[in-house]
Protein backbone atom coordinates (compact mmCIF):
# COMPACT_ATOMS: atom_id res chain seq x y z
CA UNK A 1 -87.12 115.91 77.66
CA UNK A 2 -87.35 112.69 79.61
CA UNK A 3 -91.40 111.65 79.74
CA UNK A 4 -94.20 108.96 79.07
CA UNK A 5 -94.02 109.87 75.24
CA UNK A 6 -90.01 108.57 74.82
CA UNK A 7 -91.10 104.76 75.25
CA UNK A 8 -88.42 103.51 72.81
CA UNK A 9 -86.69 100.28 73.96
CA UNK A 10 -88.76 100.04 77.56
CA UNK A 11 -89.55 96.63 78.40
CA UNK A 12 -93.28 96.01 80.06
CA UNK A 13 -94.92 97.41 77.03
CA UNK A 14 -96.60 94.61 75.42
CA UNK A 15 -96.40 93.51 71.42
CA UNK A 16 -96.86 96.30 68.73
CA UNK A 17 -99.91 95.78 67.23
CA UNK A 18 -99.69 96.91 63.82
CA UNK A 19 -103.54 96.70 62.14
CA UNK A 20 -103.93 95.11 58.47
CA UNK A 21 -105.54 97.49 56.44
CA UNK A 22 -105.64 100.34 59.32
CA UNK A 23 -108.02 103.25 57.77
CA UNK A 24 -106.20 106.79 57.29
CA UNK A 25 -108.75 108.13 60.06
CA UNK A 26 -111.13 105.94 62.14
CA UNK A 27 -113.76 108.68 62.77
CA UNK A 28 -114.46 111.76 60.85
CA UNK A 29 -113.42 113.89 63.73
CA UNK A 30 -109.37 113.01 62.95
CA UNK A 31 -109.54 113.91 59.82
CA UNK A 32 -110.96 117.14 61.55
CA UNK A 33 -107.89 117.76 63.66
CA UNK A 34 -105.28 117.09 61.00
CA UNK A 35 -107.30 119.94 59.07
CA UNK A 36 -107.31 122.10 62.53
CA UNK A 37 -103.59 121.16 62.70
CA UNK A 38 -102.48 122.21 58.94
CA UNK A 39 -105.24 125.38 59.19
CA UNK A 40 -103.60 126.84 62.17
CA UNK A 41 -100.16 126.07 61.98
CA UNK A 42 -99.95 127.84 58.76
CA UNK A 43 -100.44 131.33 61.05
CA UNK A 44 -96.57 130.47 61.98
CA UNK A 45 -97.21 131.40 65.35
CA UNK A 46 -94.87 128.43 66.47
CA UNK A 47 -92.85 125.80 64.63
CA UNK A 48 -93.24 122.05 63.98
CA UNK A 49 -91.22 121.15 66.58
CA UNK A 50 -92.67 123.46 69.12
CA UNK A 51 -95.64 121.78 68.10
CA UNK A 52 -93.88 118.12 69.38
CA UNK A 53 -92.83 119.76 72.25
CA UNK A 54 -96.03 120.62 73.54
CA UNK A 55 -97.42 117.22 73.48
CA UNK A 56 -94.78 115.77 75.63
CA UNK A 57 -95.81 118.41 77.98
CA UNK A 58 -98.92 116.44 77.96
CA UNK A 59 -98.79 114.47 81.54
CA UNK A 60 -98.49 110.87 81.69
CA UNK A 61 -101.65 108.99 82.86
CA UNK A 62 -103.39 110.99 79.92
CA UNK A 63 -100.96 110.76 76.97
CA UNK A 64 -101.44 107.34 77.75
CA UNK A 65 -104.98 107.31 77.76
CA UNK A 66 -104.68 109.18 74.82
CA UNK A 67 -105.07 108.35 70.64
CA UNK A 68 -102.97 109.46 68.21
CA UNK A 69 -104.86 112.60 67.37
CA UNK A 70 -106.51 113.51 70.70
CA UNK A 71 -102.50 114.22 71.81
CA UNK A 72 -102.80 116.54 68.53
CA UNK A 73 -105.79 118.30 69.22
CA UNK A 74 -104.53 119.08 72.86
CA UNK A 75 -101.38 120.30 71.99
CA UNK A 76 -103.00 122.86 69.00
CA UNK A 77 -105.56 123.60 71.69
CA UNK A 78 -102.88 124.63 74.44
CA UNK A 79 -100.90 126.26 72.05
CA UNK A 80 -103.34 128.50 70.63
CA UNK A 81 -104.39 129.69 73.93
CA UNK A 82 -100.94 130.50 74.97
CA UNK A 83 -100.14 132.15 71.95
CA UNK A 84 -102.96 134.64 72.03
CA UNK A 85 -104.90 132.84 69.09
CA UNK A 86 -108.38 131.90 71.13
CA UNK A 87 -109.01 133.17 74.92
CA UNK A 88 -109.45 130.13 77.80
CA UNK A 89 -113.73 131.07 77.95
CA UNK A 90 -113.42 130.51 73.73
CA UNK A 91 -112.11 126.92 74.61
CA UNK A 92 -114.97 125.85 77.35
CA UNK A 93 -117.68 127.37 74.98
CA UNK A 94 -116.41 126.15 71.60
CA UNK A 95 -117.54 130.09 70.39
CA UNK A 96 -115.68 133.15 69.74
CA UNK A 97 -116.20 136.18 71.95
CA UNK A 98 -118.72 138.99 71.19
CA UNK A 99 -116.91 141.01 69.29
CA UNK A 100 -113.83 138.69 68.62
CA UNK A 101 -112.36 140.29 65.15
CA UNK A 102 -111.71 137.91 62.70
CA UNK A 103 -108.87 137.35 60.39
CA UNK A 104 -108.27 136.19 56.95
CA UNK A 105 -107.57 132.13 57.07
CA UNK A 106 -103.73 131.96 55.28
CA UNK A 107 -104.62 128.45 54.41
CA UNK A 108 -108.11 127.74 51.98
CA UNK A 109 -109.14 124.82 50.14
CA UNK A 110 -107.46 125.58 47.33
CA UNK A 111 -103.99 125.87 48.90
CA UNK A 112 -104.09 122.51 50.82
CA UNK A 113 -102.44 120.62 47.85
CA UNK A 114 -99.62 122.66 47.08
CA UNK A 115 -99.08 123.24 51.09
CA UNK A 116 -99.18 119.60 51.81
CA UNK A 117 -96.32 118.85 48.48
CA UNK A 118 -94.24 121.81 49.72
CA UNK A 119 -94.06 119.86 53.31
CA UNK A 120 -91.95 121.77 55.58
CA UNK A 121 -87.99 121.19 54.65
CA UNK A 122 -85.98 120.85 57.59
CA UNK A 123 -82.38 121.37 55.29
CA UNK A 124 -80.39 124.65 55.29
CA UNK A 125 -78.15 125.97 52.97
CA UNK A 126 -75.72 127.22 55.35
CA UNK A 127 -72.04 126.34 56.09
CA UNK A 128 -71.76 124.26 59.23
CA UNK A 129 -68.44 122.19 60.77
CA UNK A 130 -68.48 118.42 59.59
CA UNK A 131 -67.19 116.50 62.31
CA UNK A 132 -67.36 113.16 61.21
CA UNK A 133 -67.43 110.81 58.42
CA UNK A 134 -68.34 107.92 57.22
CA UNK A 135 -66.89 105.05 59.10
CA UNK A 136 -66.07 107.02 62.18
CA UNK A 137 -67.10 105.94 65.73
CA UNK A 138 -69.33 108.03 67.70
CA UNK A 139 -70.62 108.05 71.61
CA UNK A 140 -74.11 109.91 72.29
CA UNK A 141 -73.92 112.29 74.87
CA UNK A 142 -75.40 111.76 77.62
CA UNK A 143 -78.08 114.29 77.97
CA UNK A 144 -81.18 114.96 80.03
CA UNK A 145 -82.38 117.91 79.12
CA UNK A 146 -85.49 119.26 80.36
CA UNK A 147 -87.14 120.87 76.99
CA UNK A 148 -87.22 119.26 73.50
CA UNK A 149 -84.77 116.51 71.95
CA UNK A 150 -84.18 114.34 69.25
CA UNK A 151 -82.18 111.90 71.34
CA UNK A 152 -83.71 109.06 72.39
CA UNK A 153 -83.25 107.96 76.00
CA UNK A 154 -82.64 104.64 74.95
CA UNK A 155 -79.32 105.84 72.59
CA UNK A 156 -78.00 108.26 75.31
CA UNK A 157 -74.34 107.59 76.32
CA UNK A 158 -74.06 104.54 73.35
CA UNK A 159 -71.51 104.08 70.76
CA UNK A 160 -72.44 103.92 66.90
CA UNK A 161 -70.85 104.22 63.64
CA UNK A 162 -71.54 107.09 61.40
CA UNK A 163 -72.92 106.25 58.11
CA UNK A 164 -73.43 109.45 56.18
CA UNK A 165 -73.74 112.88 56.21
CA UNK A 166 -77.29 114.14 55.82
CA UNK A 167 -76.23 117.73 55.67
CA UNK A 168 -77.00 121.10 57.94
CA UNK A 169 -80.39 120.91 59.18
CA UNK A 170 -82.94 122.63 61.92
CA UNK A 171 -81.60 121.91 65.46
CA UNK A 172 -84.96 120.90 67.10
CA UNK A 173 -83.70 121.60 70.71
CA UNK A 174 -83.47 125.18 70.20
CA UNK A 175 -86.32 125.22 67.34
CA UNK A 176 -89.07 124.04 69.40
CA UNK A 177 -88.14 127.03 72.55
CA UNK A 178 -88.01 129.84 70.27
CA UNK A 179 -84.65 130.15 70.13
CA UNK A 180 -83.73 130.14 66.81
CA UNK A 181 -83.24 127.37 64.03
CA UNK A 182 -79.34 126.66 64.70
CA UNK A 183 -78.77 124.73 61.55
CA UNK A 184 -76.11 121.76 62.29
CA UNK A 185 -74.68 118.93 60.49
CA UNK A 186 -77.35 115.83 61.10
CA UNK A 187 -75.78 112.43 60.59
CA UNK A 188 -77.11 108.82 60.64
CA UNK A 189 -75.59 106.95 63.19
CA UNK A 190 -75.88 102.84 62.79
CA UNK A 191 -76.06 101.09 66.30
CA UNK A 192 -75.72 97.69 66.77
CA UNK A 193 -78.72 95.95 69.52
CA UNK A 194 -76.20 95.05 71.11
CA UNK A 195 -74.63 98.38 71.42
CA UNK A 196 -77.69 99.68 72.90
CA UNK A 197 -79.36 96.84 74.41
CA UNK A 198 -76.78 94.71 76.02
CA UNK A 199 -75.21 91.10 75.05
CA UNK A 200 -79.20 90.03 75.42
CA UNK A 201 -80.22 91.64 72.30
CA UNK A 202 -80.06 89.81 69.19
CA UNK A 203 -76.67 89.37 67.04
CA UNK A 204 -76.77 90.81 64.03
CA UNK A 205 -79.61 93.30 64.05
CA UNK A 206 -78.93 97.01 64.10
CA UNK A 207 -80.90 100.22 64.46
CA UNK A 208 -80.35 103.61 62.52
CA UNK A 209 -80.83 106.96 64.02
CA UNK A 210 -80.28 110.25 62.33
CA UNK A 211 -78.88 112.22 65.25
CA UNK A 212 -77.55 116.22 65.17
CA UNK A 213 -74.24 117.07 65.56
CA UNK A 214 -73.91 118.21 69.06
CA UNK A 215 -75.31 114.85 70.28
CA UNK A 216 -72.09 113.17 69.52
CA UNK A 217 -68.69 112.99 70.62
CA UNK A 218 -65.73 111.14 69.13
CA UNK A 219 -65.60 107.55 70.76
């Protein structure tokens, strides 16, 4: 979906600041919500990229205002009341309801380790059309679609070069609404800048962006 959160390429944004030595968590309380985040998703009540999806639903002025893990802990928070996992009133109070049963965790301690090697593998072993090859040149569609996507605005409706086949892999855009994983052939794409950015950007500099299947047409 088009919103705040797909900043890639906009101008007006200032330097990156990227922190020497940065600290895993700066308070206690984020290493909190990626616990809260691991804990809970392991119900499988949604997927990971549901989980995305609902913090671009977050609304501008306050994903801006927003760290890194406060966008986390409001997405788990609004997905866990819409999926029937704590009540609105359980929210505001921070406490369970009288009477609230309670359920078996399916992630403890002890599994953390093993859970966090395992990851979550995005690849399928399924068969799946391959379009393209190496060396072939591709146009991005260009899309606007109003729920999740992997396609950045700022590579919509460019031309790139395919540079390998990554396999069949979980389509995100119908994985994050429900709708089914929809394995598809994922390939990375090589743009140049000035491909994307005009005869501005700098010669000689290139991006890579691994990009599903039915992003891309034949340029």
């Amino acid at each position: 979906m088009n919103g705040v959160h797909d900043m890639g390429g906009t101008h007006g944004l200032g330097a990156i600041d990227a922190p020497v030595d940065e600290p895993l968590f700066h308070a206690p309380w984020e290493a909190r919500v990626l616990a809260l985040t691991l804990a809970v998703g392991a119900w499988g009540r949604w997927t990971l990229d549901a989980s995305r999806h609902q913090r671009e639903l977050i609304p501008g002025p306050a994903y801006l205002a927003m760290s890194y893990y406060e966008k986390w802990l409001t997405g788990l928070t609004a997905l866990m009341a819409s999926r029937g996992l704590i009540t609105a009133a359980e929210l505001a109070s921070g406490q369970p309801a009288p009477g609230a049963p309670k359920a078996s965790p399916p992630l403890t301690a002890d599994k953390v380790a093993a859970s966090l090697a395992r990851g979550g593998p995005a690849m399928r072993d399924v068969a799946a059309p391959q379009r393209f090859s190496a060396g072939d040149r591709v146009r991005t569609r260009n899309i606007n679609p109003a729920g999740h996507t992997r396609l950045p605005r700022y590579a919509r409706g460019r031309e790139g070069v395919i540079e390998r086949d990554h396999g069949v892999h979980v389509l995100p855009d119908t994985n994050a609404h429900d709708q089914g994983e929809c394995p598809e052939r994922l390939y990375g794409v090589r743009f140049t800048a000035r491909d994307l950015w005009g005869e501005t950007a700098r010669s000689g500099d290139s991006l890579h962006l691994d990009l599903w299947d039915r992003y891309l047409d034949p340029a």
